[in-house]
Each structure stands twice: as C-alpha cells, then as structure tokens.
C-alpha atoms as a PDB file:
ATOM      1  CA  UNK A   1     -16.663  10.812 117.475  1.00  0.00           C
ATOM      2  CA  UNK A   2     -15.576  13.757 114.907  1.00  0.00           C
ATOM      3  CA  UNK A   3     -14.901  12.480 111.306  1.00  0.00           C
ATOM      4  CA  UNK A   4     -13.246  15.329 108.673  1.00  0.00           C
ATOM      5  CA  UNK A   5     -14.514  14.725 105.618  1.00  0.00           C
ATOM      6  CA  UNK A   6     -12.714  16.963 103.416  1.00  0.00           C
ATOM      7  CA  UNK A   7      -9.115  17.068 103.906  1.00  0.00           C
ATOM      8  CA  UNK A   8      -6.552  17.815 101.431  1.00  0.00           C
ATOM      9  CA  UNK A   9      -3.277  15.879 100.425  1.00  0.00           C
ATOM     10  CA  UNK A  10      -0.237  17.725  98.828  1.00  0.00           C
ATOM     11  CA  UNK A  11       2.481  14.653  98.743  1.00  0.00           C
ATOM     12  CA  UNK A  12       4.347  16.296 101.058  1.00  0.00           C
ATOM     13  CA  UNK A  13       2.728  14.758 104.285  1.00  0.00           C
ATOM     14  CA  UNK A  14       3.881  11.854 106.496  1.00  0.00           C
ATOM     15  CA  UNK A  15       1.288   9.336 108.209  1.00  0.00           C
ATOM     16  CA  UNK A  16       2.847   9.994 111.934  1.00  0.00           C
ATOM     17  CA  UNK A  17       2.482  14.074 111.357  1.00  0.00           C
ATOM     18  CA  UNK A  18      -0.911  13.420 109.945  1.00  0.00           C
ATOM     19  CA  UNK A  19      -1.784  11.543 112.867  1.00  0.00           C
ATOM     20  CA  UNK A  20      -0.674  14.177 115.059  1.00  0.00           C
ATOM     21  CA  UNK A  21      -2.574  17.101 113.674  1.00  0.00           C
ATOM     22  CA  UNK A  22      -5.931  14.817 113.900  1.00  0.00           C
ATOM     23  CA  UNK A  23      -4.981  14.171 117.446  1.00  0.00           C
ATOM     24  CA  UNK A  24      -4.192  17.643 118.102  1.00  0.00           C
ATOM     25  CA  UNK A  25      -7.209  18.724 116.884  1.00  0.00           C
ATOM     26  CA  UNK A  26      -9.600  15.726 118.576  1.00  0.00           C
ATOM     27  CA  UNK A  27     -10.324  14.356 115.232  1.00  0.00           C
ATOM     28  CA  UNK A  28     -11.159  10.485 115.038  1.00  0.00           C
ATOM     29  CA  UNK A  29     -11.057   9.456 111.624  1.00  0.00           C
ATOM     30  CA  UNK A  30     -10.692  11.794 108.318  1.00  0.00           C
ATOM     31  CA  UNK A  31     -11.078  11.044 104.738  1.00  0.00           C
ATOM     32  CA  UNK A  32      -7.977  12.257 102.411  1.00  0.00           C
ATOM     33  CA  UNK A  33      -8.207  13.326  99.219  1.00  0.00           C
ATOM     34  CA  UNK A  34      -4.895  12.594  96.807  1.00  0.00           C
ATOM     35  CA  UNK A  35      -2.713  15.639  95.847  1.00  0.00           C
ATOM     36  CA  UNK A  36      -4.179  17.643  92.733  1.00  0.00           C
ATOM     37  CA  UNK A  37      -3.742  21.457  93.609  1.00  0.00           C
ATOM     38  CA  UNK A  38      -0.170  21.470  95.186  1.00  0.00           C
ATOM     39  CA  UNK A  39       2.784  21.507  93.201  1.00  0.00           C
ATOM     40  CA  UNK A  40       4.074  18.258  90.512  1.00  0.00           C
ATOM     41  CA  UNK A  41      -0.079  17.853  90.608  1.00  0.00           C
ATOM     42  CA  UNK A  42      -2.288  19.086  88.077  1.00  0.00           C
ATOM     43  CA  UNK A  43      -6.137  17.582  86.892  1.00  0.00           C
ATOM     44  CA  UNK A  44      -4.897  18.205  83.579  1.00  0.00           C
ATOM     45  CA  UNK A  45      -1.826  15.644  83.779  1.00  0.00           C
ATOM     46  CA  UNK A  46      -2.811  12.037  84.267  1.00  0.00           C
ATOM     47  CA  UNK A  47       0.455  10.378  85.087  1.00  0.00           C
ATOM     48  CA  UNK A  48       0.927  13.437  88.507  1.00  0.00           C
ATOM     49  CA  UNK A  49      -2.893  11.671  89.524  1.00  0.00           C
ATOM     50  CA  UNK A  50      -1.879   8.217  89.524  1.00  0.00           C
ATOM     51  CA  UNK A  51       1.335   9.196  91.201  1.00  0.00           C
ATOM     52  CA  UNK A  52      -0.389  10.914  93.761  1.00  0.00           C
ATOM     53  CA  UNK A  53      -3.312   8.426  94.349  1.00  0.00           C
ATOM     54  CA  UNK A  54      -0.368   5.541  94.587  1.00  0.00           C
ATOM     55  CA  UNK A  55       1.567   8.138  97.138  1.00  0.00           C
ATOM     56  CA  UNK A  56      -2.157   8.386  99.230  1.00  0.00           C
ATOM     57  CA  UNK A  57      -2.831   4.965  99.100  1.00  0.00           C
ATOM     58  CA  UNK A  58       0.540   3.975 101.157  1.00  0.00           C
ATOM     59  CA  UNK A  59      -0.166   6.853 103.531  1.00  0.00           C
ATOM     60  CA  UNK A  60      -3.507   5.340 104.811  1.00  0.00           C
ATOM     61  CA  UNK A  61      -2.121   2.263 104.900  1.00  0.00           C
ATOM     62  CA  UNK A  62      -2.236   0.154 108.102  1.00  0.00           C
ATOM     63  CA  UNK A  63      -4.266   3.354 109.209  1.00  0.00           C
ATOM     64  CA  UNK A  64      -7.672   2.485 107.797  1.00  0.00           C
ATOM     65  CA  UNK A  65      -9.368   2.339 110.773  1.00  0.00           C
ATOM     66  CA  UNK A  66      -8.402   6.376 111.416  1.00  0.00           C
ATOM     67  CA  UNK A  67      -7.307   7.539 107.784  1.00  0.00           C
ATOM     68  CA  UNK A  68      -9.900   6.731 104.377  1.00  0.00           C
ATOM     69  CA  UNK A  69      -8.117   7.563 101.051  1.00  0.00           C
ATOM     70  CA  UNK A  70     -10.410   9.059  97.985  1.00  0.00           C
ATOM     71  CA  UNK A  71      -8.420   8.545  94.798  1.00  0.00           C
ATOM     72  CA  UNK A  72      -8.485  12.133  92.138  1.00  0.00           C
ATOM     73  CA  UNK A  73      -9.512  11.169  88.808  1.00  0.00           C
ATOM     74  CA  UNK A  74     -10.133  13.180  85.492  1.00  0.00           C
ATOM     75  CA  UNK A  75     -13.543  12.146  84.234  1.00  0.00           C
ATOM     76  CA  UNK A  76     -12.823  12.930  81.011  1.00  0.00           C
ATOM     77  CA  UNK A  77     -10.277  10.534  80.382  1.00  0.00           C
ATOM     78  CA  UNK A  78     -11.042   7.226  78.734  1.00  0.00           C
ATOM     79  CA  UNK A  79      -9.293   5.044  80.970  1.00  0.00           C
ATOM     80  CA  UNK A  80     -10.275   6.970  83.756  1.00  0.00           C
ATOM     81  CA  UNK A  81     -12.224   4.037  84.811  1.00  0.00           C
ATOM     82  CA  UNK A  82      -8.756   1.361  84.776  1.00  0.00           C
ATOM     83  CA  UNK A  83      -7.779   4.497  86.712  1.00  0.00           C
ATOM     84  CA  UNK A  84     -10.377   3.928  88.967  1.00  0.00           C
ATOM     85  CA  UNK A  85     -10.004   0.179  89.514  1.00  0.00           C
ATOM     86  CA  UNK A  86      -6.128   0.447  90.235  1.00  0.00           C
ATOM     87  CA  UNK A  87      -7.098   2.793  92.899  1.00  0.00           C
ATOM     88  CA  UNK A  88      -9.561   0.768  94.580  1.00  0.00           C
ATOM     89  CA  UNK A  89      -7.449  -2.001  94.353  1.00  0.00           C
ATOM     90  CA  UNK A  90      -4.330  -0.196  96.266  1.00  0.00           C
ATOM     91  CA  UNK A  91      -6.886   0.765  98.926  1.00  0.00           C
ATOM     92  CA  UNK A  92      -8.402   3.727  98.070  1.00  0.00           C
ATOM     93  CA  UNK A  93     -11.894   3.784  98.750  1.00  0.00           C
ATOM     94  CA  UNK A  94     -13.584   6.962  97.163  1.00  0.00           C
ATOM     95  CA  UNK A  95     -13.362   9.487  94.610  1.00  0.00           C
ATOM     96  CA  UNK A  96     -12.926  13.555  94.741  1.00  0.00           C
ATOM     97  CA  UNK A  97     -13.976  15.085  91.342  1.00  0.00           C
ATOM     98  CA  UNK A  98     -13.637  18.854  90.646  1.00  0.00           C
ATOM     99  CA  UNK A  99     -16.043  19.678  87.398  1.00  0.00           C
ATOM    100  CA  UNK A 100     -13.347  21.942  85.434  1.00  0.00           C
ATOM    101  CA  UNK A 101     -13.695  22.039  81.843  1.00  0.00           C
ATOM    102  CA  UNK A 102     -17.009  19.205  81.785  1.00  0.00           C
ATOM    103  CA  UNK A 103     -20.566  19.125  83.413  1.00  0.00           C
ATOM    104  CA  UNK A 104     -22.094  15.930  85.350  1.00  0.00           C
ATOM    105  CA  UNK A 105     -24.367  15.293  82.434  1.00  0.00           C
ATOM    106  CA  UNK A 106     -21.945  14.991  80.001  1.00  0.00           C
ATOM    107  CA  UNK A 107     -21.641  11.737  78.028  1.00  0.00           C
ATOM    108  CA  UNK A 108     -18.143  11.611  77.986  1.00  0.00           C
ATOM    109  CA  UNK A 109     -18.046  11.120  81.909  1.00  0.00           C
ATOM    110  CA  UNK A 110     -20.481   8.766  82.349  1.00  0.00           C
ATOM    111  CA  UNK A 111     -18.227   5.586  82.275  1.00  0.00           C
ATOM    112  CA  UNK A 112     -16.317   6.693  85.488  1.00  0.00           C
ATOM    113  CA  UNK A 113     -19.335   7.355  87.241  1.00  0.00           C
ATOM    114  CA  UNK A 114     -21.095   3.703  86.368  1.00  0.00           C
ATOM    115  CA  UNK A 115     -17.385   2.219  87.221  1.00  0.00           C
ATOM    116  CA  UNK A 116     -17.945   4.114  90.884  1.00  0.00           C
ATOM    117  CA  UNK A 117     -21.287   2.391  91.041  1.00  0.00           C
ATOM    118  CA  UNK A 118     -20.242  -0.547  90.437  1.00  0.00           C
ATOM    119  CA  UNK A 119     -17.307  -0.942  93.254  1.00  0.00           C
ATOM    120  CA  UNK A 120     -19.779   1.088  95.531  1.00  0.00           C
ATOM    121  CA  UNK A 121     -17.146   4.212  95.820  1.00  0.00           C
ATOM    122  CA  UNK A 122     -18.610   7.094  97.775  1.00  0.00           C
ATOM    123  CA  UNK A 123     -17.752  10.484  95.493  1.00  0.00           C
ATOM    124  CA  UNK A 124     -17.006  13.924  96.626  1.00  0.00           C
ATOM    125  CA  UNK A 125     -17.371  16.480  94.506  1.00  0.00           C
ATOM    126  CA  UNK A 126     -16.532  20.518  94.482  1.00  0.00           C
ATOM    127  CA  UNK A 127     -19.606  22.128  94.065  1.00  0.00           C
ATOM    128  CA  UNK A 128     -20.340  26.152  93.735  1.00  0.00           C
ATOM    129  CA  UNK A 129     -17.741  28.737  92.987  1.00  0.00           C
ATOM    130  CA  UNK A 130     -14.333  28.528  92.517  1.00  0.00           C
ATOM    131  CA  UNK A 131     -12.077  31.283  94.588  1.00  0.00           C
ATOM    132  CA  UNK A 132      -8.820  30.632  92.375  1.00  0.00           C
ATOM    133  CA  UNK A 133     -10.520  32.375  89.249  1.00  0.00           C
ATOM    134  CA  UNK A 134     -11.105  29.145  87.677  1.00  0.00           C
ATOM    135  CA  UNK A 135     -15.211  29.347  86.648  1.00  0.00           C
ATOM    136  CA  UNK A 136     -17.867  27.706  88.655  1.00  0.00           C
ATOM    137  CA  UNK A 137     -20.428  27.324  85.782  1.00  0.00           C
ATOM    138  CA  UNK A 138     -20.174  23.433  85.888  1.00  0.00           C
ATOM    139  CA  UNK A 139     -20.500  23.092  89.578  1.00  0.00           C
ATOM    140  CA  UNK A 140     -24.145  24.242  90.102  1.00  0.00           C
ATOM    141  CA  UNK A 141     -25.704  21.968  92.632  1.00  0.00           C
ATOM    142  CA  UNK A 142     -28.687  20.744  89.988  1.00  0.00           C
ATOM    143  CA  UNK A 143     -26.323  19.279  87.261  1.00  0.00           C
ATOM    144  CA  UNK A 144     -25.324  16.569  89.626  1.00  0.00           C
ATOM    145  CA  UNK A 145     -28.678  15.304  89.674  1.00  0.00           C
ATOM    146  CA  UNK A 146     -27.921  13.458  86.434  1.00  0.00           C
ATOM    147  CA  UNK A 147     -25.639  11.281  89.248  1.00  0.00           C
ATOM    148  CA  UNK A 148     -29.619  10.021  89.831  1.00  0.00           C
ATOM    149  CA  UNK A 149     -28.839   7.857  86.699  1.00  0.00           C
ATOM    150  CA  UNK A 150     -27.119   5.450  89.083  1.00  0.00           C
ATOM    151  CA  UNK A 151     -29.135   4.300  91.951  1.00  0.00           C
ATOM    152  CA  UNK A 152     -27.074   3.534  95.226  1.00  0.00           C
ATOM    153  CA  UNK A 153     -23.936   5.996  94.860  1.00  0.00           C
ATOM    154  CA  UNK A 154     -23.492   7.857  97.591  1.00  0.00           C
ATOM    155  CA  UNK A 155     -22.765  11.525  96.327  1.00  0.00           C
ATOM    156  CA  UNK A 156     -21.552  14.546  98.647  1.00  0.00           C
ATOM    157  CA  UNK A 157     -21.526  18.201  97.574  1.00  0.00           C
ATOM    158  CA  UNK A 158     -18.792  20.300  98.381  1.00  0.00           C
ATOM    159  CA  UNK A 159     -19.272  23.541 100.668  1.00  0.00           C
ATOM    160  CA  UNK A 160     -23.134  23.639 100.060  1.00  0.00           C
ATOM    161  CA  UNK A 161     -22.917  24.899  96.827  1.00  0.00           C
ATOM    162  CA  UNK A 162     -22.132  28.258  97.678  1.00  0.00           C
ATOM    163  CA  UNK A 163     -23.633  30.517  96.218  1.00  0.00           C
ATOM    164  CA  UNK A 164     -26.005  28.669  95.217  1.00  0.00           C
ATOM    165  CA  UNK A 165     -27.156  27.132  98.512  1.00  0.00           C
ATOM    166  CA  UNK A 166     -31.251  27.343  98.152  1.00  0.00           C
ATOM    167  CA  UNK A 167     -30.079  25.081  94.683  1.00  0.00           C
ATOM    168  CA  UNK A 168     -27.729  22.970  96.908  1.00  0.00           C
ATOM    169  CA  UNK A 169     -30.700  22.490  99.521  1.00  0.00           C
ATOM    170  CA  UNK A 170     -33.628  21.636  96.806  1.00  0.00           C
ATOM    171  CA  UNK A 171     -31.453  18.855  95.243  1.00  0.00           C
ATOM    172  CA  UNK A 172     -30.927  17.394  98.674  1.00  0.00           C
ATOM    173  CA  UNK A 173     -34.817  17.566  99.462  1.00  0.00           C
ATOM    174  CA  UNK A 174     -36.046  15.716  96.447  1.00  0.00           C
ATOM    175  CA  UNK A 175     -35.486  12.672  98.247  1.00  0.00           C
ATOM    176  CA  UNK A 176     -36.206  13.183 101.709  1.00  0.00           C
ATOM    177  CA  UNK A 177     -39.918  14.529 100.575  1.00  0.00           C
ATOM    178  CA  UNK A 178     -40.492  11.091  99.202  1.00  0.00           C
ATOM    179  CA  UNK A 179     -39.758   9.206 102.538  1.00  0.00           C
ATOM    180  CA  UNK A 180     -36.217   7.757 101.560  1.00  0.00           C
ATOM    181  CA  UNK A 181     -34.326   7.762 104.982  1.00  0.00           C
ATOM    182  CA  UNK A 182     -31.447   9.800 104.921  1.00  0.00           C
ATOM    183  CA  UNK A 183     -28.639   7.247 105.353  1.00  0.00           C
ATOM    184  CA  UNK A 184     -30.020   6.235 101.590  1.00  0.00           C
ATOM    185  CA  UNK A 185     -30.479   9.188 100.094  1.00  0.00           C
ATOM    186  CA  UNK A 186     -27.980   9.901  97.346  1.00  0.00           C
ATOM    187  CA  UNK A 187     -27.280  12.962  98.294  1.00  0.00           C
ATOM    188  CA  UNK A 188     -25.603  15.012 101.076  1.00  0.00           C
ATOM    189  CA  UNK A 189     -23.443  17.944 102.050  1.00  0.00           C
ATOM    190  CA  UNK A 190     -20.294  19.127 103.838  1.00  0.00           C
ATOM    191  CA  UNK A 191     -20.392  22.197 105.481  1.00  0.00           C
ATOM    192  CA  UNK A 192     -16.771  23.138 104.712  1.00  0.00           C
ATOM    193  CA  UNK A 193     -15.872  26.433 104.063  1.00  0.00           C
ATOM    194  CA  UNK A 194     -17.287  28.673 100.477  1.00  0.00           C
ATOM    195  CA  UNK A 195     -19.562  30.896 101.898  1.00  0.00           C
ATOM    196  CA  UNK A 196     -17.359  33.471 103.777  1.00  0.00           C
ATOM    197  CA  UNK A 197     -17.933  34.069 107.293  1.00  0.00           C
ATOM    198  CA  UNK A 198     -20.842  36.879 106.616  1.00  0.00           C
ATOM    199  CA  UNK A 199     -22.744  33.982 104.778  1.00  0.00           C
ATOM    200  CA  UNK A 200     -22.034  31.084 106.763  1.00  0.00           C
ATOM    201  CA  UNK A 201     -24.909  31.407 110.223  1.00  0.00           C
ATOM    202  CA  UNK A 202     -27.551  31.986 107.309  1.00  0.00           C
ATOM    203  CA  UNK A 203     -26.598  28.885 104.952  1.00  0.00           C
ATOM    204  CA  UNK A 204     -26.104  26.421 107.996  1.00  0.00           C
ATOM    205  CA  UNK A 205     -29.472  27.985 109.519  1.00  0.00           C
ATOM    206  CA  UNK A 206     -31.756  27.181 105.856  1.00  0.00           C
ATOM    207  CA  UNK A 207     -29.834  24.222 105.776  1.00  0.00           C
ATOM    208  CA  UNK A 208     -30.589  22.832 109.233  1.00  0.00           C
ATOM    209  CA  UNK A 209     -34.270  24.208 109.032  1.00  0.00           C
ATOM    210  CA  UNK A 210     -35.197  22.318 105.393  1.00  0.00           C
ATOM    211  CA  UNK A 211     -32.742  19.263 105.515  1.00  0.00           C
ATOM    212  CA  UNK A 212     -32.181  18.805 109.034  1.00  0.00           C
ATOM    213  CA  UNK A 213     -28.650  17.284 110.502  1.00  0.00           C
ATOM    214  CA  UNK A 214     -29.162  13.878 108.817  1.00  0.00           C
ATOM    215  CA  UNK A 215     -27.552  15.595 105.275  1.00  0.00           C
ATOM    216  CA  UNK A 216     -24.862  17.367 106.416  1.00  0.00           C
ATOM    217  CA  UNK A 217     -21.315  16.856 107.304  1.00  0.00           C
ATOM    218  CA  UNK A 218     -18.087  18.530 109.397  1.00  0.00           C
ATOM    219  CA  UNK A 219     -15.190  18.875 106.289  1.00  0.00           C
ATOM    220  CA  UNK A 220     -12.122  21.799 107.136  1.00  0.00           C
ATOM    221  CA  UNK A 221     -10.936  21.580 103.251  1.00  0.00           C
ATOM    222  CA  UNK A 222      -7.463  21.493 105.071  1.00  0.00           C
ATOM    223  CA  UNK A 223      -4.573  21.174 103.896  1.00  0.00           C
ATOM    224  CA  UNK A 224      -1.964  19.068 104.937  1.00  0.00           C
ATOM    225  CA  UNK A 225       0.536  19.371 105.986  1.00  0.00           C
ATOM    226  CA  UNK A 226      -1.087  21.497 108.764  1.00  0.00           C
ATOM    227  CA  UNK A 227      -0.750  21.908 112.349  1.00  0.00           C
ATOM    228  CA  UNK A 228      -3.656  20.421 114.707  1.00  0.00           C
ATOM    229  CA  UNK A 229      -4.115  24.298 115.780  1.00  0.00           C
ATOM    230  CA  UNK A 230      -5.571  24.984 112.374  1.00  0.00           C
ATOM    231  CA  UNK A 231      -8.098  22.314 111.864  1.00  0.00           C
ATOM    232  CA  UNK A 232      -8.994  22.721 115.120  1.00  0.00           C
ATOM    233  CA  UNK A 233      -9.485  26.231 114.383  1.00  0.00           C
ATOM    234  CA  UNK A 234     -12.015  25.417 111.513  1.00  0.00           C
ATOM    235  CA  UNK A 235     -13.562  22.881 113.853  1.00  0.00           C
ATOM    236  CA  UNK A 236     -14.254  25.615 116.175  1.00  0.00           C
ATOM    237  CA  UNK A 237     -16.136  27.459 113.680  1.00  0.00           C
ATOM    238  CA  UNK A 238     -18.341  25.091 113.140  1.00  0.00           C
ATOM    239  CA  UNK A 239     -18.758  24.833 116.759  1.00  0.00           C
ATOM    240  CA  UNK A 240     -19.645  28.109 117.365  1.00  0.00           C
ATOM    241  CA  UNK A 241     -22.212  28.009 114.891  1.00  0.00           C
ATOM    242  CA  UNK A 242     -23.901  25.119 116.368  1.00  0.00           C
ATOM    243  CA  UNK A 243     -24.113  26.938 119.073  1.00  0.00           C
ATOM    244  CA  UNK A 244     -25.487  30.080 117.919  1.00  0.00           C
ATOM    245  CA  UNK A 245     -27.741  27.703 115.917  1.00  0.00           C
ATOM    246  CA  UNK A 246     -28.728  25.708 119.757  1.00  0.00           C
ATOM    247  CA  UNK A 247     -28.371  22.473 117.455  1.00  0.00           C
ATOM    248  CA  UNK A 248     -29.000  19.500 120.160  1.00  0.00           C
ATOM    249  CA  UNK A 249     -26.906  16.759 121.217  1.00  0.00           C
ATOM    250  CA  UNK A 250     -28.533  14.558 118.344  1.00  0.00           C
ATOM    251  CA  UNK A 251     -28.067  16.924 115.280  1.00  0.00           C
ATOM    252  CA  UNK A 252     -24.336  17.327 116.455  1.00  0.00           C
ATOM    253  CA  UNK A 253     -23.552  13.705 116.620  1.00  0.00           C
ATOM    254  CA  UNK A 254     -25.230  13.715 112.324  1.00  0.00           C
ATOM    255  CA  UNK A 255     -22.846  16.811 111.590  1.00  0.00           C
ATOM    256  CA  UNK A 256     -19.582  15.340 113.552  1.00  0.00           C
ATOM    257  CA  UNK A 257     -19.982  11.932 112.393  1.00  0.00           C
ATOM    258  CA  UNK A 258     -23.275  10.190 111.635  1.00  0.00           C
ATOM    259  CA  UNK A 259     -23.849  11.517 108.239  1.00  0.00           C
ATOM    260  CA  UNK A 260     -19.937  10.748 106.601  1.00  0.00           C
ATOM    261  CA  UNK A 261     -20.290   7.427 108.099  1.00  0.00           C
ATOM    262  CA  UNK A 262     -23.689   6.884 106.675  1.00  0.00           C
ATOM    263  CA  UNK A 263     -21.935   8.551 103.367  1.00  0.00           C
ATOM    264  CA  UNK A 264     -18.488   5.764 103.694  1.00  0.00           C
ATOM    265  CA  UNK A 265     -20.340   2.573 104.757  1.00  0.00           C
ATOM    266  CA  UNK A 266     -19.550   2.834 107.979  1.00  0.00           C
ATOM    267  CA  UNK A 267     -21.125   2.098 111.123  1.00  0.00           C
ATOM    268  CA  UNK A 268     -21.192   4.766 113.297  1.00  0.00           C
ATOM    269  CA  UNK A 269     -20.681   3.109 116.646  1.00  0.00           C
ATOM    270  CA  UNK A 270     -18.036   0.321 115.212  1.00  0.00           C
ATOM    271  CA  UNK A 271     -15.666   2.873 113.484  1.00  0.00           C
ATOM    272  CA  UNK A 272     -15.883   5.060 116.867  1.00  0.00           C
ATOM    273  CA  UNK A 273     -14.569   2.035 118.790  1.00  0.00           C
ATOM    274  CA  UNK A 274     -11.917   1.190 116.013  1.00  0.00           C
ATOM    275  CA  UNK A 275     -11.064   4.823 115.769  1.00  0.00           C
ATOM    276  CA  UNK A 276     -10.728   4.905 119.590  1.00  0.00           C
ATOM    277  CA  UNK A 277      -8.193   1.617 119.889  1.00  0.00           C
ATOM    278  CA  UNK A 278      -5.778   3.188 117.213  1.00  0.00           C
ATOM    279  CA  UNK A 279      -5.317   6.286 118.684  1.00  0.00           C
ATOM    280  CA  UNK A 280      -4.395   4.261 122.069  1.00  0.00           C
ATOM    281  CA  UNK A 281      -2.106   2.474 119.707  1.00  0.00           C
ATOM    282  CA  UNK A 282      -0.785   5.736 118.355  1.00  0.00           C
ATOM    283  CA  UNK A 283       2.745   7.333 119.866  1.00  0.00           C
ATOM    284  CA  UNK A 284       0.851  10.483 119.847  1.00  0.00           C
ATOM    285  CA  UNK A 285      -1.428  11.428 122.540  1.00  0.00           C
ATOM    286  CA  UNK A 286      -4.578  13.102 121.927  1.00  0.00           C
ATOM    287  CA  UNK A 287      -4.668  16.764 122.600  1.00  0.00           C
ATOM    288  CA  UNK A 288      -7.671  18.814 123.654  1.00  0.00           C
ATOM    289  CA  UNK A 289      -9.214  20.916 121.649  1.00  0.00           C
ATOM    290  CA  UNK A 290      -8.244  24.561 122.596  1.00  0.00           C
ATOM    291  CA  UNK A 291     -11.018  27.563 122.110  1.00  0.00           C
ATOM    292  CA  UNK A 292      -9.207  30.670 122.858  1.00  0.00           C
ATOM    293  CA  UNK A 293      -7.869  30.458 119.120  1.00  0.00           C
ATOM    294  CA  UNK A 294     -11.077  29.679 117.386  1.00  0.00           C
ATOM    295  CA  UNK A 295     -12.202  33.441 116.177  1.00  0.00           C
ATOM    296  CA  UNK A 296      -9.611  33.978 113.933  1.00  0.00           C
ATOM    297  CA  UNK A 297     -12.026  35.775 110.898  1.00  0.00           C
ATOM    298  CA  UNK A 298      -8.959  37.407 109.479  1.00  0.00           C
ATOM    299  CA  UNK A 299     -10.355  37.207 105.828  1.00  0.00           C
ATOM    300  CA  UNK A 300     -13.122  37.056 103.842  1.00  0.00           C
ATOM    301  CA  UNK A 301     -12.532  33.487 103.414  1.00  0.00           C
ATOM    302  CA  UNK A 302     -11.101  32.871 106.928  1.00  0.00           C
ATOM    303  CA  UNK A 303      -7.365  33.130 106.443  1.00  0.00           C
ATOM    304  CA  UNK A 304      -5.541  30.504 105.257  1.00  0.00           C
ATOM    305  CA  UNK A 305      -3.034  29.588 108.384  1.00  0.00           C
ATOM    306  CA  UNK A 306      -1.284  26.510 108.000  1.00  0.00           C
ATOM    307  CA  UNK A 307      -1.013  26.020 104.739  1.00  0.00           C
ATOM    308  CA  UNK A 308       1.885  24.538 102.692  1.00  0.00           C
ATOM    309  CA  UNK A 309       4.665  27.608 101.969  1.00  0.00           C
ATOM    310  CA  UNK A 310       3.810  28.855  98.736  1.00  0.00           C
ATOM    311  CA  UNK A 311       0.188  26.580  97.931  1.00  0.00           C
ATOM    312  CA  UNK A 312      -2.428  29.415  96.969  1.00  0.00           C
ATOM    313  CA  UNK A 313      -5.512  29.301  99.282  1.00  0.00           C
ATOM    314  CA  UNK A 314      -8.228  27.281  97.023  1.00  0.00           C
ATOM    315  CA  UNK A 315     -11.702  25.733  97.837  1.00  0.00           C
ATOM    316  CA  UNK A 316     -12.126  22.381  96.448  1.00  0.00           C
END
C-alpha cells in the first residue's frame, strides 16, 4: 500500500482525473490539501480558503476510502477555529498550515491549534525554507515544539525541515528517547521534496540512521492537476533512494504507508483493503508504475513537470 501524503489542490481538479493520476502512478490513498497557492487563492484572503476547503470537501466525497481532505486555515484569524469546525463538519479531516507572517508559539494562534485537539485533526505543516522568496524564519523545526502544549495531536513536518534537518531530526527524537512508541509520538516527517537532489541521499540517510522508518513519510508536494507520469516520477525518487539506502522490506512498508496511517488514524491493514475495493470499483484501471522516466534531475529542485500552466513551482 503507497499513501501520498502531501498533495496539492488548485480548484481546478476533477475527482475521476484525480483518481486516474493516483492509479497511474500505483498510489492507494492520498491526502489533499485545499487550494491556497494557485490562482483566486491566497492565505491572506479568508473568504478564497473557505471557498476552496468547501470545493475540497465535495471532491473527496464518496472517495474517503482513497482521497482524505486537510482543510487550509489562517491561524491568525479569530474565527479561524468556526473555520475549523465547518470544515470538519463538511468532511475534511485535517489541517495544512504554512507559518507566513506568525510563529507556532505565538498567542494569537493558539485557539486553532486547541480547536484541532479537540476534534483530533492531524496537522501538516510547511516547515524549513521557502523557494518562492517568501522567508523561512518562522518555519524552523524547534518552534513547533510549543505544539507539545497539546498532548495527542498528531503533527507532521513538511520536507524535513530543510535546511535545517539535524533541527528537524532532534525535535523528532525527544520522544522516541523516552520510550513513547512511534505511532504516539507527536511528531513525524514527510520526506517530500526541499532539499535539492545534491542534499537529499544525506538527509534521508541521518534521518533513517537517528529516527528510523517509523517517523517518516512518502509526500510528492504535487500538484494537481498532474499526470500519473509525474507523481510517479517523484515516487521513483524516493525509490531509488531506498535503494541506495538498502532500506528493508519493513522500513519501506513505514515510509509508503505505515507512518501517514499511524499519523490519520488509520489502520494500516483496513485502509489497504478499503483502498484496494475502490480502485476495483473505479472506471480507471490501475497502471504500473514505469521506471525508465524516474531520473529526470533537470533542476536544482527537480523540475517542475506537470504542473498547472502558469502556477510558479513552490514547496509547501
């Protein structure tokens, strides 16, 4: 079983082509996160969030068992929280949060985060730099750990923190050295792309040495809409990694799946199966994953194939 746990949203995608790409690319289940960097979307307009997080939460539906919607909230906002509720109750069932403009620690967003503990919302966050020009300086790994203050939340981190992995990596630690099993500690990690491909066998390598698999997760920060080919592109990099990295059968099964499902509430082995019967449901049928494509390093960042005509290459 493969679950994407960082895929992007523009308002422009359709649940049948979205079902596709996943298919073409041998993905089971992904987690969407509502428009917020495309165009009509902005963090800094309200009303364009609760438009898109209505527009994601009839995409996913009658496709929970393959598609899980995470509403896009401003913090800052005072009724960010009634925010939060209507989302939950139109069937989204987590949050993304992009620290632009306000830290973790501050007071102001506090409410949100207690309203997230309280419907038991799994968040993911953007953590490390920003590649848009946009500063990074409140998404360094160690401010989330005022997200401590709630006990239970289930927090990932965005792209490892990159560049501050070794941060990324000690924040994750804290709780593993003092015996909490890793399907309850609060935090973990996707492994999407921030560090450029130069970076990338060294971060997953310290990461896999201090954490192990049991804290980190497959994301392809796709955006949709996008052709299988290209998340199955990013899949393959993580692929070949793993394989550089000889990461057994066990640690691939954490990365692929185990740890988001751990991270979503999810048992592993039940959403497989329920994953499995939709896609027999599903027009579509499920394509292979092809390798000859998978090297494509055509950029610092990896190229940016397959996104949306004119939607500038970000990392969120």
């Amino acid at each position: 079983m493969i679950i994407d746990a960082h895929v992007h949203c523009t308002g422009q995608e359709r649940s049948g082509d979205v079902l596709r790409s996943l298919d073409d690319a041998g993905i089971d289940m992904a987690v969407l996160l509502a428009p917020f960097l495309s165009e009509g979307y902005s963090l800094e307009d309200p009303e364009s969030l609760r438009r898109g997080n209505a527009g994601l939460a009839r995409l996913v539906k009658g496709h929970e068992d393959r598609l899980i919607g995470f509403a896009v909230l401003d913090p800052r906002r005072a009724d960010a929280p009634d925010d939060l509720q209507r989302a939950y109750d139109q069937g989204l069932r987590g949050i993304k949060m992009v620290p632009a403009g306000w830290y973790p620690y501050d007071e102001q967003v506090q409410p949100l985060f207690a309203k997230a503990h309280e419907l038991k919302m799994p968040l993911l966050f953007h953590s490390g730099i920003f590649i848009d020009g946009r500063s990074g300086r409140f998404c360094r790994p160690t401010f989330f750990e005022a997200l401590r203050d709630y006990p239970g939340l289930k927090v990932a981190l965005a792209h490892l923190g990159w560049p501050w992995t070794d941060e990324a990596i000690a924040v994750g630690l804290i709780e593993l050295i003092h015996g909490v099993a890793p399907d309850q500690v609060m935090f973990r990690f996707d492994i999407s792309f921030g560090p450029p491909p130069v970076y990338r066998r060294e971060v997953l390598s310290k990461a896999l040495s201090v954490l192990g698999p049991d804290l980190l997760q497959f994301g392809s920060d796709c955006f949709l809409p996008c052709s299988g080919a290209h998340i199955a592109e990013r899949r393959g990099w993580v692929e070949d990694l793993l394989d550089e990295l000889d990461v057994d059968a066990r640690g691939r099964e954490r990365i692929w799946s185990g740890t988001a499902a751990a991270w979503l509430g999810l048992d592993a082995a039940d959403a497989a199966r329920r994953a499995a019967q939709a896609r027999e449901r599903a027009p579509a049928e499920a394509a292979t994953l092809g390798v000859a494509t998978r090297r494509l390093f055509t950029s610092l960042l990896g190229g940016d194939q397959g996104r949306p005509p004119g939607l500038a290459p970000v990392c969120c």
